[in-house]
C-alpha atoms as a PDB file:
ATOM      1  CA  UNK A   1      -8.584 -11.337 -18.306  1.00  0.00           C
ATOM      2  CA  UNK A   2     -10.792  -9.552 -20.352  1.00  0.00           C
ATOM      3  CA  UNK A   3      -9.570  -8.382 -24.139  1.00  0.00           C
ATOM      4  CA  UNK A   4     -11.411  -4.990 -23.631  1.00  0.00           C
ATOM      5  CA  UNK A   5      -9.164  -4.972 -20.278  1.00  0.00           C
ATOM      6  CA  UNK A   6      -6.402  -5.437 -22.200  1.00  0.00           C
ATOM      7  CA  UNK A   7      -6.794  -2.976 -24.887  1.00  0.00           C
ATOM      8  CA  UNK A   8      -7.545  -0.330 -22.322  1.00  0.00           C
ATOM      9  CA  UNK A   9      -4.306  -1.266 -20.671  1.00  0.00           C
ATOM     10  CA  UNK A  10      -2.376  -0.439 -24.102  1.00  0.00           C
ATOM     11  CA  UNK A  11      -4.025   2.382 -25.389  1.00  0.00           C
ATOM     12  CA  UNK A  12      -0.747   4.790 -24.647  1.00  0.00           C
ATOM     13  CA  UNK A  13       2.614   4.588 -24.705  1.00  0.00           C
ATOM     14  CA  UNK A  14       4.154   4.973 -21.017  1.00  0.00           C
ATOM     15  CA  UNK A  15       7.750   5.062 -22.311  1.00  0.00           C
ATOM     16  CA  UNK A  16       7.285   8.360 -23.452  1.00  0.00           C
ATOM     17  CA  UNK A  17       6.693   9.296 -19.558  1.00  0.00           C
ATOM     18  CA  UNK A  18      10.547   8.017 -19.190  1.00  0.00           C
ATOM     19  CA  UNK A  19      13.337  10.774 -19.580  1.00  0.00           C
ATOM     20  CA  UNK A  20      16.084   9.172 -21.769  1.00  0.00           C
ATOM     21  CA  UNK A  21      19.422  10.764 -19.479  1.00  0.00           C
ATOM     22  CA  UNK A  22      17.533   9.404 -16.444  1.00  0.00           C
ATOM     23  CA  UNK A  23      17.418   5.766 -18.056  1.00  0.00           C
ATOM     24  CA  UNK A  24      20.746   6.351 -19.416  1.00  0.00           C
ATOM     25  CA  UNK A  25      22.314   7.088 -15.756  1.00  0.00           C
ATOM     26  CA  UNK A  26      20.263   4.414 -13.990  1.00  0.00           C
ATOM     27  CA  UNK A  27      21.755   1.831 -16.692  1.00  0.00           C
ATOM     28  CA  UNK A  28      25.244   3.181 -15.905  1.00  0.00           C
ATOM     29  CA  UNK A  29      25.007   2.742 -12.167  1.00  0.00           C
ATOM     30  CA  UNK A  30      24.084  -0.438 -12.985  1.00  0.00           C
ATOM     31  CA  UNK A  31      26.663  -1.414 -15.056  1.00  0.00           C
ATOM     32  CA  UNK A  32      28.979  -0.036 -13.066  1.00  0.00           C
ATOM     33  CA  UNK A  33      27.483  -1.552  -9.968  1.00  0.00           C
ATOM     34  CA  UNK A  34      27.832  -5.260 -11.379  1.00  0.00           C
ATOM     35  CA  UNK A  35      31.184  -5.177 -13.046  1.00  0.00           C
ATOM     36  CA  UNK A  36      33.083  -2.712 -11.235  1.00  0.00           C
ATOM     37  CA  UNK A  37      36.749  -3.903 -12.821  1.00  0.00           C
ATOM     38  CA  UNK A  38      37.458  -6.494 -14.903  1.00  0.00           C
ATOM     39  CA  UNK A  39      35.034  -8.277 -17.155  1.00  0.00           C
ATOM     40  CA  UNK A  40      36.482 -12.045 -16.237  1.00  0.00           C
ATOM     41  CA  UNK A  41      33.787 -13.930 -17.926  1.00  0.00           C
ATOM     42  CA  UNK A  42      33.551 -11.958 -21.124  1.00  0.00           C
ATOM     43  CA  UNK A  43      37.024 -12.539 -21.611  1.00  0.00           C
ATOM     44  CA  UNK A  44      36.485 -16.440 -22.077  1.00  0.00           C
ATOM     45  CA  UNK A  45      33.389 -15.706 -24.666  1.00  0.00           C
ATOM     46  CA  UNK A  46      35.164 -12.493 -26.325  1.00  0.00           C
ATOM     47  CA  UNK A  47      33.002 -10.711 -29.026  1.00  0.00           C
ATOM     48  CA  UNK A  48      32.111 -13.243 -31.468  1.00  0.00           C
ATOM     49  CA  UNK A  49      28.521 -12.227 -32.452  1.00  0.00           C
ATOM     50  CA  UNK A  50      25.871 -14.239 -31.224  1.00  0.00           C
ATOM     51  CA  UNK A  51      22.105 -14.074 -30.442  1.00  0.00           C
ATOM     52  CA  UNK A  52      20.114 -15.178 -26.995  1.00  0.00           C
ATOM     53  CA  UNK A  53      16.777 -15.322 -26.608  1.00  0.00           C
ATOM     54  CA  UNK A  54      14.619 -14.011 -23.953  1.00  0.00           C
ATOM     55  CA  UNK A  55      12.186 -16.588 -22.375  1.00  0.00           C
ATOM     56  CA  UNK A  56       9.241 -16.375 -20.130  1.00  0.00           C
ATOM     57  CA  UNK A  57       8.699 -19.610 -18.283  1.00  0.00           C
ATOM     58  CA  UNK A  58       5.630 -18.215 -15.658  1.00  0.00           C
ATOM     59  CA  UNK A  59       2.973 -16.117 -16.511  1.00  0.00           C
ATOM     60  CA  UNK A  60       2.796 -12.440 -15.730  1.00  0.00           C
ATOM     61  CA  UNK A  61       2.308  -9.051 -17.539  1.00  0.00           C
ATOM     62  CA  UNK A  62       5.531  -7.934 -19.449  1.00  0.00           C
ATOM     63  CA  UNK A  63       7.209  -4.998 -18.336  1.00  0.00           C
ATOM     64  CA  UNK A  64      10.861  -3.229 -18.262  1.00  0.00           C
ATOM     65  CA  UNK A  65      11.039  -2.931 -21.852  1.00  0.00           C
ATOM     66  CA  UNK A  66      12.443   0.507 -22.300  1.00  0.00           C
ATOM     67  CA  UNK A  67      15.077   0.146 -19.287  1.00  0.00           C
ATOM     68  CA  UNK A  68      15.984  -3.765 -20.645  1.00  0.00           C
ATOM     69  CA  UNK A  69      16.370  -2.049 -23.797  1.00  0.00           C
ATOM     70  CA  UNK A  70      18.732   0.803 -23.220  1.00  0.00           C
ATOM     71  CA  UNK A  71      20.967  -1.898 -21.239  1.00  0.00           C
ATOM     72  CA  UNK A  72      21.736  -3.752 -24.233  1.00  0.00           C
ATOM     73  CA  UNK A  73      21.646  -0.395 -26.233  1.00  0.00           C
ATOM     74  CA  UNK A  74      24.423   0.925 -24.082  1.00  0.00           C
ATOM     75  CA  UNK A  75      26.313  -2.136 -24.623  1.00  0.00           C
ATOM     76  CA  UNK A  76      26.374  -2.122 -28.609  1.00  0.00           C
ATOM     77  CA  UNK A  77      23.451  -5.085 -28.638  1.00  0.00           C
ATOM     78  CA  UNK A  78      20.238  -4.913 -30.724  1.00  0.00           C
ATOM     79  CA  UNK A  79      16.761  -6.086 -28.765  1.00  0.00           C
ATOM     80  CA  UNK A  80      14.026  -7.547 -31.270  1.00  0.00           C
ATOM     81  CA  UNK A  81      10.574  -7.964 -29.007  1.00  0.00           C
ATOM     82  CA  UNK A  82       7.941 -10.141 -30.068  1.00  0.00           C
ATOM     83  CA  UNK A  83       5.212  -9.095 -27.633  1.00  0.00           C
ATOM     84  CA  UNK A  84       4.590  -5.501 -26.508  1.00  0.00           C
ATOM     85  CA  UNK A  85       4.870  -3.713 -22.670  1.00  0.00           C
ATOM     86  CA  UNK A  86       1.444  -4.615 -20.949  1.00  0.00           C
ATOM     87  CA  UNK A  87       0.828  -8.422 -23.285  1.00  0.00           C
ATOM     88  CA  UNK A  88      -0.132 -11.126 -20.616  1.00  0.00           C
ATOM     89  CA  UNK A  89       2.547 -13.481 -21.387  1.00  0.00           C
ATOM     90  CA  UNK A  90       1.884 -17.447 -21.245  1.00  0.00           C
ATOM     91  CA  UNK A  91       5.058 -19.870 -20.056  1.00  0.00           C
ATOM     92  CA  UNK A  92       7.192 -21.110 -21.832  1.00  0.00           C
ATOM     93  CA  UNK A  93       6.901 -17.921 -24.944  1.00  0.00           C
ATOM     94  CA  UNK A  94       9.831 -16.273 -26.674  1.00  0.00           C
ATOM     95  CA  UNK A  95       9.857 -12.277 -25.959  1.00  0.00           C
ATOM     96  CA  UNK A  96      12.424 -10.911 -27.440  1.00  0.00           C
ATOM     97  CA  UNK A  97      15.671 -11.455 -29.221  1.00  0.00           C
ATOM     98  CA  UNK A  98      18.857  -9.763 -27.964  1.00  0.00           C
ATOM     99  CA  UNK A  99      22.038  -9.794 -30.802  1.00  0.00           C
ATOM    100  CA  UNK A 100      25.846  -8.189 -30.295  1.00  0.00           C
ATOM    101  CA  UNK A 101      29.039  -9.315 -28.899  1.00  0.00           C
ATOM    102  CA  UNK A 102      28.671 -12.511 -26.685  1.00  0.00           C
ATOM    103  CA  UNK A 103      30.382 -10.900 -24.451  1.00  0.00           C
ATOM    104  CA  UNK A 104      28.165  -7.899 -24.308  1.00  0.00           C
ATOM    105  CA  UNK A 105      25.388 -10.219 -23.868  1.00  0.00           C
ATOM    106  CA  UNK A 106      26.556 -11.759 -20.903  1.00  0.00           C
ATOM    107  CA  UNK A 107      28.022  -8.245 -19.304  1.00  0.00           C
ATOM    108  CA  UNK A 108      24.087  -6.941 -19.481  1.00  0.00           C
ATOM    109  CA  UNK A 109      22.271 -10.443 -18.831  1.00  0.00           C
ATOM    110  CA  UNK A 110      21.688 -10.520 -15.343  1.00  0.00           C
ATOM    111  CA  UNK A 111      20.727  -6.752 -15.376  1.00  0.00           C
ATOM    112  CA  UNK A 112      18.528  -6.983 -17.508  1.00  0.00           C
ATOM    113  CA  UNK A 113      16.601 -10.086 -16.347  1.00  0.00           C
ATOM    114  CA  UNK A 114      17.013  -8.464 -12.554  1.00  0.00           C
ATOM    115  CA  UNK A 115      14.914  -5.345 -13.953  1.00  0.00           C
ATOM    116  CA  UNK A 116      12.245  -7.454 -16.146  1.00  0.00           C
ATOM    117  CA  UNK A 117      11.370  -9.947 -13.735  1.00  0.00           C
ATOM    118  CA  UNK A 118      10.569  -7.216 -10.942  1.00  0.00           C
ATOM    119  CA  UNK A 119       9.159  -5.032 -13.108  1.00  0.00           C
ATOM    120  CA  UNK A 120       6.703  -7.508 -14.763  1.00  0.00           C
ATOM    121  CA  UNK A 121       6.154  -8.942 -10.901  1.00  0.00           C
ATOM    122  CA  UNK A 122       5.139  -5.596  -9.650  1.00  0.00           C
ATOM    123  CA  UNK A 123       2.992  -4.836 -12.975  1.00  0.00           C
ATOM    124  CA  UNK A 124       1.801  -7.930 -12.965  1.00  0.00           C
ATOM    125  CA  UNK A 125      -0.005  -7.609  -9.174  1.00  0.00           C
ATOM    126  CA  UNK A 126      -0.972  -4.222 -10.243  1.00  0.00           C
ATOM    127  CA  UNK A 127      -2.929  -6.027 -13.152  1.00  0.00           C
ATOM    128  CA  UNK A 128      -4.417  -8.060 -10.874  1.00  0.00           C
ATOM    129  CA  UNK A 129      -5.554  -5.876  -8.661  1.00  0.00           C
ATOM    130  CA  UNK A 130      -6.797  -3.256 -11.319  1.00  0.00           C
ATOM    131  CA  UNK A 131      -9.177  -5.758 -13.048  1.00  0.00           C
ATOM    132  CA  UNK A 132     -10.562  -6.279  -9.482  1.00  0.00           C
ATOM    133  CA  UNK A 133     -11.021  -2.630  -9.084  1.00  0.00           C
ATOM    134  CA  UNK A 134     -13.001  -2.855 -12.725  1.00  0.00           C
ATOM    135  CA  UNK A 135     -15.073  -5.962 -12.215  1.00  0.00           C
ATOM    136  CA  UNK A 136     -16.774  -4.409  -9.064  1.00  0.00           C
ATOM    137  CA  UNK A 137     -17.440  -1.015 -10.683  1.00  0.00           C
ATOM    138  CA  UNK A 138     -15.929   0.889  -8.216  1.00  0.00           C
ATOM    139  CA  UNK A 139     -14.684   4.461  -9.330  1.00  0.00           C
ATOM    140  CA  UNK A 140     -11.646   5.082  -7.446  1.00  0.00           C
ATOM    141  CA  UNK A 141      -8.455   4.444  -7.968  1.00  0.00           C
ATOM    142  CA  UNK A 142      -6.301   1.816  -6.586  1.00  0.00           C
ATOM    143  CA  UNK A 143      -2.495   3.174  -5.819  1.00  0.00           C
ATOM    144  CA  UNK A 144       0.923   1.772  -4.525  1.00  0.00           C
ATOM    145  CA  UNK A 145       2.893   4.094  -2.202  1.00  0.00           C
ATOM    146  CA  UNK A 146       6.397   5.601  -1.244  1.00  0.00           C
ATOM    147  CA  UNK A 147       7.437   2.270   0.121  1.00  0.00           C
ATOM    148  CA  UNK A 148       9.869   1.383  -2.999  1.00  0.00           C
ATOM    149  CA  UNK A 149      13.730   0.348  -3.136  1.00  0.00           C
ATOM    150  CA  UNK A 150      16.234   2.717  -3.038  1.00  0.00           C
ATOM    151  CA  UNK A 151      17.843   3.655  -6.652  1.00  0.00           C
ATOM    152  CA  UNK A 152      14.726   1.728  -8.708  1.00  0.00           C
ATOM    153  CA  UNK A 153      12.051   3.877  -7.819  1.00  0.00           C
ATOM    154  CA  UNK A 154      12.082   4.845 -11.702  1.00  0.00           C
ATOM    155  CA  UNK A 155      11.481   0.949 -12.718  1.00  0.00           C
ATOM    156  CA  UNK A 156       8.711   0.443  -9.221  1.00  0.00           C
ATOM    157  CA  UNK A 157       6.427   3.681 -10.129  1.00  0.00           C
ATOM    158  CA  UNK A 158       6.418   2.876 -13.914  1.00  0.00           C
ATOM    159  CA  UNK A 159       5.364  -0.296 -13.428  1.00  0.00           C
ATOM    160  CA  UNK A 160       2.706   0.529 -11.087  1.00  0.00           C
ATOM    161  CA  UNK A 161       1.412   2.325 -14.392  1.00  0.00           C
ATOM    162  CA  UNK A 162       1.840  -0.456 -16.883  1.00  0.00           C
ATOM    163  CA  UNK A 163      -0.431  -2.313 -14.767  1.00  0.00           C
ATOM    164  CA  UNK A 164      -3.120   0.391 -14.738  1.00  0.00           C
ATOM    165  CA  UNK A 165      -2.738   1.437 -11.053  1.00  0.00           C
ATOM    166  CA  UNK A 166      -1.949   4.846  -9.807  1.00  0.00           C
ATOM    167  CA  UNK A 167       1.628   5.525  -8.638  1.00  0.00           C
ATOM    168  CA  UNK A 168       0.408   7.704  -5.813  1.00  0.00           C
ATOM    169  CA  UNK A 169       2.976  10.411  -4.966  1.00  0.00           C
ATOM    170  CA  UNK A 170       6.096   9.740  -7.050  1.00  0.00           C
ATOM    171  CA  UNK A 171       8.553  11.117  -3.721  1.00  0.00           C
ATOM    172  CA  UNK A 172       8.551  13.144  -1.339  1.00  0.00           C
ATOM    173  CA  UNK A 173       8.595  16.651  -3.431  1.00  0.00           C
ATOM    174  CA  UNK A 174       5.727  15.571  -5.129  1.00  0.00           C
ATOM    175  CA  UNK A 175       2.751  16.106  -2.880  1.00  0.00           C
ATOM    176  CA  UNK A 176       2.910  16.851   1.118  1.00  0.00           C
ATOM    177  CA  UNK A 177       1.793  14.162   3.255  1.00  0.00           C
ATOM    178  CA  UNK A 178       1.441  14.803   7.118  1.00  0.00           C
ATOM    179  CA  UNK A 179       1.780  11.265   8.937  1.00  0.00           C
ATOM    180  CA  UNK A 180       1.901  10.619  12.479  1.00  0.00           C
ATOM    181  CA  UNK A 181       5.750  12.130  13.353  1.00  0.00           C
ATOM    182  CA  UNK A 182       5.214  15.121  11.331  1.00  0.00           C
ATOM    183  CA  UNK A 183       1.973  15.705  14.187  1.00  0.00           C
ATOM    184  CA  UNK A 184       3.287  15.199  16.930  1.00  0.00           C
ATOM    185  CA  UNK A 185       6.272  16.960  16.354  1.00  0.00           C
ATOM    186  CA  UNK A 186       4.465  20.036  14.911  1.00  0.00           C
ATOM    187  CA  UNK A 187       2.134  20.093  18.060  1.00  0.00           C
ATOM    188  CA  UNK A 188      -1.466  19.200  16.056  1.00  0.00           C
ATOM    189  CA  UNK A 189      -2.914  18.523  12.687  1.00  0.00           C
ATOM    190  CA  UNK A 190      -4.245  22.082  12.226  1.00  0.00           C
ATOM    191  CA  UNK A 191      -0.697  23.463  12.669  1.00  0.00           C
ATOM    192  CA  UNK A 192       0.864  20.985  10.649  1.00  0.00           C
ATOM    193  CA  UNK A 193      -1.483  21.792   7.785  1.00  0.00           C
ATOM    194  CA  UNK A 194      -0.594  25.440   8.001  1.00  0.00           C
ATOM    195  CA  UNK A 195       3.105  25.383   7.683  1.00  0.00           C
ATOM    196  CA  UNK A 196       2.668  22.412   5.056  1.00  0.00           C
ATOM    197  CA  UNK A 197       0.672  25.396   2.815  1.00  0.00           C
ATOM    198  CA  UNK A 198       2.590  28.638   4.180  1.00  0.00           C
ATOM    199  CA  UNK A 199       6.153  26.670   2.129  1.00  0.00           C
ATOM    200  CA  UNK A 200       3.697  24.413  -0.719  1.00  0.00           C
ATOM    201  CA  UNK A 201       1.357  27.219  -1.572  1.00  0.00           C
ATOM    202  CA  UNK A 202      -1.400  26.907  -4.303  1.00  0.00           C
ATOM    203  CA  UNK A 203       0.069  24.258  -6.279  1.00  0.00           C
ATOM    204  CA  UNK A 204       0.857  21.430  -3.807  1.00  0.00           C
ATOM    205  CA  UNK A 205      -1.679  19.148  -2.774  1.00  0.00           C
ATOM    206  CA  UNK A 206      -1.605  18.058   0.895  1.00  0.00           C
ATOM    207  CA  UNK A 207      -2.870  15.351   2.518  1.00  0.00           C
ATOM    208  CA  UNK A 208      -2.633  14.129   6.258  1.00  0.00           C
ATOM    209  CA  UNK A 209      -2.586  10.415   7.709  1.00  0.00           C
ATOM    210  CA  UNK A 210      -5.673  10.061  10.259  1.00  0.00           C
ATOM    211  CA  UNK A 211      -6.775   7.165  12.852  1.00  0.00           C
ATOM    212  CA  UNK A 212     -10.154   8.831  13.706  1.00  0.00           C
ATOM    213  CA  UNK A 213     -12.970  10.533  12.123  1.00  0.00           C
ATOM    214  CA  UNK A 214     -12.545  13.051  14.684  1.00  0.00           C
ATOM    215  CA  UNK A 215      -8.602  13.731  13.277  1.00  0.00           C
ATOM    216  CA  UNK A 216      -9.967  13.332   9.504  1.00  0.00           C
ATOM    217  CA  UNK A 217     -12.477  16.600  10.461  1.00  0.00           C
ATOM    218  CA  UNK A 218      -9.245  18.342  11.804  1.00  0.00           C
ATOM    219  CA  UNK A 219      -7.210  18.000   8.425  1.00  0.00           C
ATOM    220  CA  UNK A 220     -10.068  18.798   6.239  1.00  0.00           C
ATOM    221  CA  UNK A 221     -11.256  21.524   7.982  1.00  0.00           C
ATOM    222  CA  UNK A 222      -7.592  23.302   8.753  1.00  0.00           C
ATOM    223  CA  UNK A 223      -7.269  22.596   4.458  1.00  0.00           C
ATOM    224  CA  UNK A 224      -6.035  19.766   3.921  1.00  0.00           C
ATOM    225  CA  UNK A 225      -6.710  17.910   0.103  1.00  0.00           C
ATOM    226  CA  UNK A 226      -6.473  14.861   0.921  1.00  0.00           C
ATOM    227  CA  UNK A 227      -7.634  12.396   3.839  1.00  0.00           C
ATOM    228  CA  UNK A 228      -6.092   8.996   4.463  1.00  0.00           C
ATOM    229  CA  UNK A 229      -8.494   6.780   6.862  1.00  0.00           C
ATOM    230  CA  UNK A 230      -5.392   4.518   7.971  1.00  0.00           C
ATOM    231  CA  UNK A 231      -5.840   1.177   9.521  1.00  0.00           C
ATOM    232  CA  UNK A 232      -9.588   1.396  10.119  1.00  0.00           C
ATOM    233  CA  UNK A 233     -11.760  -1.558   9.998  1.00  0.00           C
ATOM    234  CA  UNK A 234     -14.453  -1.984   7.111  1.00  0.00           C
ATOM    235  CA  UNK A 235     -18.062  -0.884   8.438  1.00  0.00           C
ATOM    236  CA  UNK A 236     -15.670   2.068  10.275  1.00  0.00           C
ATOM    237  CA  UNK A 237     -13.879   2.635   7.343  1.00  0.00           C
ATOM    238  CA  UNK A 238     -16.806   3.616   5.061  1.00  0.00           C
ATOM    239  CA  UNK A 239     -18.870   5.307   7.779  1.00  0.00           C
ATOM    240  CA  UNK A 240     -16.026   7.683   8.360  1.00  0.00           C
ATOM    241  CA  UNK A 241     -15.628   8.519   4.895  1.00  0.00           C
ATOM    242  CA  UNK A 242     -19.453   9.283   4.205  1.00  0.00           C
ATOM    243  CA  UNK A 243     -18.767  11.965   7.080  1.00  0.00           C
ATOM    244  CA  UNK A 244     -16.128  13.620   5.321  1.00  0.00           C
ATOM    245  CA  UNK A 245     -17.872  13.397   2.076  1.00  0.00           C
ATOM    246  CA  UNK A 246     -20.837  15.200   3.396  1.00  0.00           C
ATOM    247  CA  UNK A 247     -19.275  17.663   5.124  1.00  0.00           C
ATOM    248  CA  UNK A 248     -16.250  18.276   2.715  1.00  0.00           C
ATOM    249  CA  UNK A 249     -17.449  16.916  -0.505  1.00  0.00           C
ATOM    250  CA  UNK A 250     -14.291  18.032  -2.560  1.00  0.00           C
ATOM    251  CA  UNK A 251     -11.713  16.280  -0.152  1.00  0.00           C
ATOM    252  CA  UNK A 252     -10.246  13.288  -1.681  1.00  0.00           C
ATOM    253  CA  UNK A 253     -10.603  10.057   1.209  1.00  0.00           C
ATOM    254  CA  UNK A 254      -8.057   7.784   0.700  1.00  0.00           C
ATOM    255  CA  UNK A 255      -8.048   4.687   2.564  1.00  0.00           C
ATOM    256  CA  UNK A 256      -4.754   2.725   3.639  1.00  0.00           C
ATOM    257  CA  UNK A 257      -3.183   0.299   6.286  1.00  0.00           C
ATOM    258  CA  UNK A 258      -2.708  -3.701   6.057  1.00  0.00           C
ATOM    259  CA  UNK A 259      -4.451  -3.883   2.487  1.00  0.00           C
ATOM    260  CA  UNK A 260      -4.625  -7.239   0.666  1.00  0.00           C
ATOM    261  CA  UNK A 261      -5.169  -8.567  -2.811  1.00  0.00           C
ATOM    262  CA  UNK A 262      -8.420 -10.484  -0.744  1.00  0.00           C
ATOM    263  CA  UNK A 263      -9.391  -7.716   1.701  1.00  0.00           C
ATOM    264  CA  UNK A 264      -8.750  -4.824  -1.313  1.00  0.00           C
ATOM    265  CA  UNK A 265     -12.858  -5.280  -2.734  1.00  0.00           C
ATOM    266  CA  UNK A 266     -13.675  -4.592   0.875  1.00  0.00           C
ATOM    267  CA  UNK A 267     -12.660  -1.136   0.799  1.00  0.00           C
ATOM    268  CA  UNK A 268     -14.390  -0.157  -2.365  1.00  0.00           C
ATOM    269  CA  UNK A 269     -17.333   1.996  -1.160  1.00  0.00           C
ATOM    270  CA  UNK A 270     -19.236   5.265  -3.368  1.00  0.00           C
ATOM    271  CA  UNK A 271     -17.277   7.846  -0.462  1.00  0.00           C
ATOM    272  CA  UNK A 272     -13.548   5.753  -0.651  1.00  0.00           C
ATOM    273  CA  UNK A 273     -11.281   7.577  -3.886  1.00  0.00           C
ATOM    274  CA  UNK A 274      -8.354   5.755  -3.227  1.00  0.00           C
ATOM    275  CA  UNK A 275      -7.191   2.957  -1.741  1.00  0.00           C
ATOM    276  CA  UNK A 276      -3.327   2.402  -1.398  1.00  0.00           C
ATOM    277  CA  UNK A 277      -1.438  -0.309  -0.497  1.00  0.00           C
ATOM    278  CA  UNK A 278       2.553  -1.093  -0.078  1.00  0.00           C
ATOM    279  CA  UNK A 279       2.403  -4.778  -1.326  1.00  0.00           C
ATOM    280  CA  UNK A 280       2.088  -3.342  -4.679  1.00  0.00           C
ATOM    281  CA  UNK A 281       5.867  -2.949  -4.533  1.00  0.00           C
ATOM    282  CA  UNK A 282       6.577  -5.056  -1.641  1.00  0.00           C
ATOM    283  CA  UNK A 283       6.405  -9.219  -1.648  1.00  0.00           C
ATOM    284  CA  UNK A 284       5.221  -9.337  -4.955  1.00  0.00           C
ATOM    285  CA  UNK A 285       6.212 -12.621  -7.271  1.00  0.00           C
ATOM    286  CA  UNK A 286       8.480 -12.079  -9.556  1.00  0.00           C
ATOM    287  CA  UNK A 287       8.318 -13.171 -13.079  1.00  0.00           C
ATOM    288  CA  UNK A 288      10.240 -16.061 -14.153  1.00  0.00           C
ATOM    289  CA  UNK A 289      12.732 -14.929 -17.095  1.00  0.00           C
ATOM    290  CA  UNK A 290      15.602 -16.194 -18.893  1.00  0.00           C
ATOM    291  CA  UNK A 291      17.905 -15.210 -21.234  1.00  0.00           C
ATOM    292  CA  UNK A 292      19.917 -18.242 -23.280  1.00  0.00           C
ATOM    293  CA  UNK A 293      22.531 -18.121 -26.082  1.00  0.00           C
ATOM    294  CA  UNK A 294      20.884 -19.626 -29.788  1.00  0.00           C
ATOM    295  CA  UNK A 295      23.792 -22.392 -30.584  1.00  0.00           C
ATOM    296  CA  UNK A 296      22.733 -24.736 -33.839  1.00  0.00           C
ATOM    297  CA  UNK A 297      21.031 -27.739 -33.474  1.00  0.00           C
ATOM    298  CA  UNK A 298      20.072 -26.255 -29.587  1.00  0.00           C
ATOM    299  CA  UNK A 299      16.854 -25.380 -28.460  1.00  0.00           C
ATOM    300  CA  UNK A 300      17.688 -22.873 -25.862  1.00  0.00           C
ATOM    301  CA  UNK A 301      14.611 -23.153 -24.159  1.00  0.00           C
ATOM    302  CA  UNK A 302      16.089 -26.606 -23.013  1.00  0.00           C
ATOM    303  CA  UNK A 303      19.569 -27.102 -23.773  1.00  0.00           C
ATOM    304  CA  UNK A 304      19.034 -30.964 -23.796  1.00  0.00           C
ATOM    305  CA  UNK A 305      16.619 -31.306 -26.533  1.00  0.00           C
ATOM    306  CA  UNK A 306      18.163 -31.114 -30.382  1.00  0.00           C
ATOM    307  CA  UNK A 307      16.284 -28.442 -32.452  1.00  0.00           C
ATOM    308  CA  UNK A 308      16.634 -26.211 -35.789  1.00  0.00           C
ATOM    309  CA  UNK A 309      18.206 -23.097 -34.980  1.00  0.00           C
ATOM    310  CA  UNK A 310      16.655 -19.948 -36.936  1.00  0.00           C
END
């Protein structure tokens, strides 16, 4: 991976996107989720003070930081980080250092490392398929989609961002999109698109799921802003959307349906804006963290060997 990849990756700072009382009530579902009575193991620790160090032991693109942050925060614990949101991270590396009551530690441990790992997994793939999107010039943009799991949407779609991909619509509020029930059930893409803009008005964009060029001319012509080519094969794929580019040169063609991380450069093309794919936040590899308690003469990276504890 490129350093001027990197950089460009790094230039903001997404956590300001996050809205602290949202963390703050994800965190306490959460909590409340995992230890919904008694606290049985932090009993046998109590609240000595100790430290635990966060280890990465595969590589991936580190992610989660604000939301692994206000977990610990919420639980009286400090987090010291050694690398930054969006640093490739090399196994085995030391990330961060998390210090309070051992049995605080313990209490947010597997919480944490359940949101890090997934979140660096999905921004990790996003990475991945971003630098593809870069090395072959194209100029679109590569999104995920709706297809997240319930109650971490927040942690999915700002990951998809801290790996430089687009989030696509955040839910279903956010942007209108006409698929194959809403059609049939309306009667025809043309009347779907006008009740979708008689109740969104100016300010909602709308876009409309289509299997033929013939449906695509349909949505764009009854208004719609967006057209999604969905499952159509490469050499179709790209002919359709130079159609709807010459003919409606301000409509957005997004195409969708069964992309890979190998198939994705196929779809690149100078009339394609978007390609989208659900993998992004579905079947993605984790990364490998762990979080382990600093004990003298222990190196907690491997309990077994003898080391000086700092």
């Amino acid at each position: 991976m490129s350093e001027s990849i990197v950089m460009e990756n790094r230039i903001h700072d997404l956590s300001s996107l996050l809205h602290p009382v949202s963390i703050q009530e994800l965190v306490e579902r959460w909590l409340q989720e995992d230890t919904p009575s008694f606290d049985y193991g932090g009993f046998v620790v109590g609240n000595k003070k100790e430290s635990a160090v966060l280890l990465c032991k595969s590589q991936g693109v580190l992610c989660g930081v604000p939301f692994f942050n206000a977990i610990f925060s919420k639980l009286g614990c400090y987090v010291e980080w050694y690398f930054s949101e969006g640093d490739l991270l090399e196994p085995v590396c030391t990330v961060a250092r998390v210090t309070g009551p051992a049995n605080k530690i313990l209490l947010g441990e597997r919480i944490g490392l359940n949101c890090i790992t997934r979140a660096s997994g999905i921004a990790s793939i996003a990475r991945e398929l971003s630098d593809i999107a870069k090395e072959a010039g194209w100029h679109g943009k590569v999104a995920g989609t709706r297809k997240t799991t319930p109650g971490f949407r927040l942690v999915e779609k700002y990951s998809l961002l801290v790996g430089g991909v687009s989030t696509h619509r955040y839910d279903l509020s956010s942007m209108i999109m006409l698929k194959d029930n809403h059609i049939w059930s309306a009667g025809s893409i043309s009347k779907a698109v006008t009740a979708a803009r008689n109740v969104g008005g100016f300010s909602i964009k709308i876009e409309v799921e289509c299997r033929s060029i013939e449906e695509a001319t349909e949505a764009a012509t009854a208004g719609a802003n967006i057209v999604m080519l969905d499952n159509f094969h490469s050499q179709t794929l790209h002919d359709a959307a130079k159609q709807v580019k010459q003919s409606f040169p301000h409509v957005i063609v997004e195409a969708s349906g069964g992309v890979t991380k190998d198939t994705l450069p196929s779809y690149f093309g100078p009339d394609v804006d978007v390609v989208s794919l659900g993998k992004l936040t579905q079947g993605y590899q984790t990364v490998d963290f762990s979080l382990k308690i600093c004990k003298e003469g222990r190196d907690p990276s491997n309990p077994l060997v003898t080391s000086v504890s700092k």
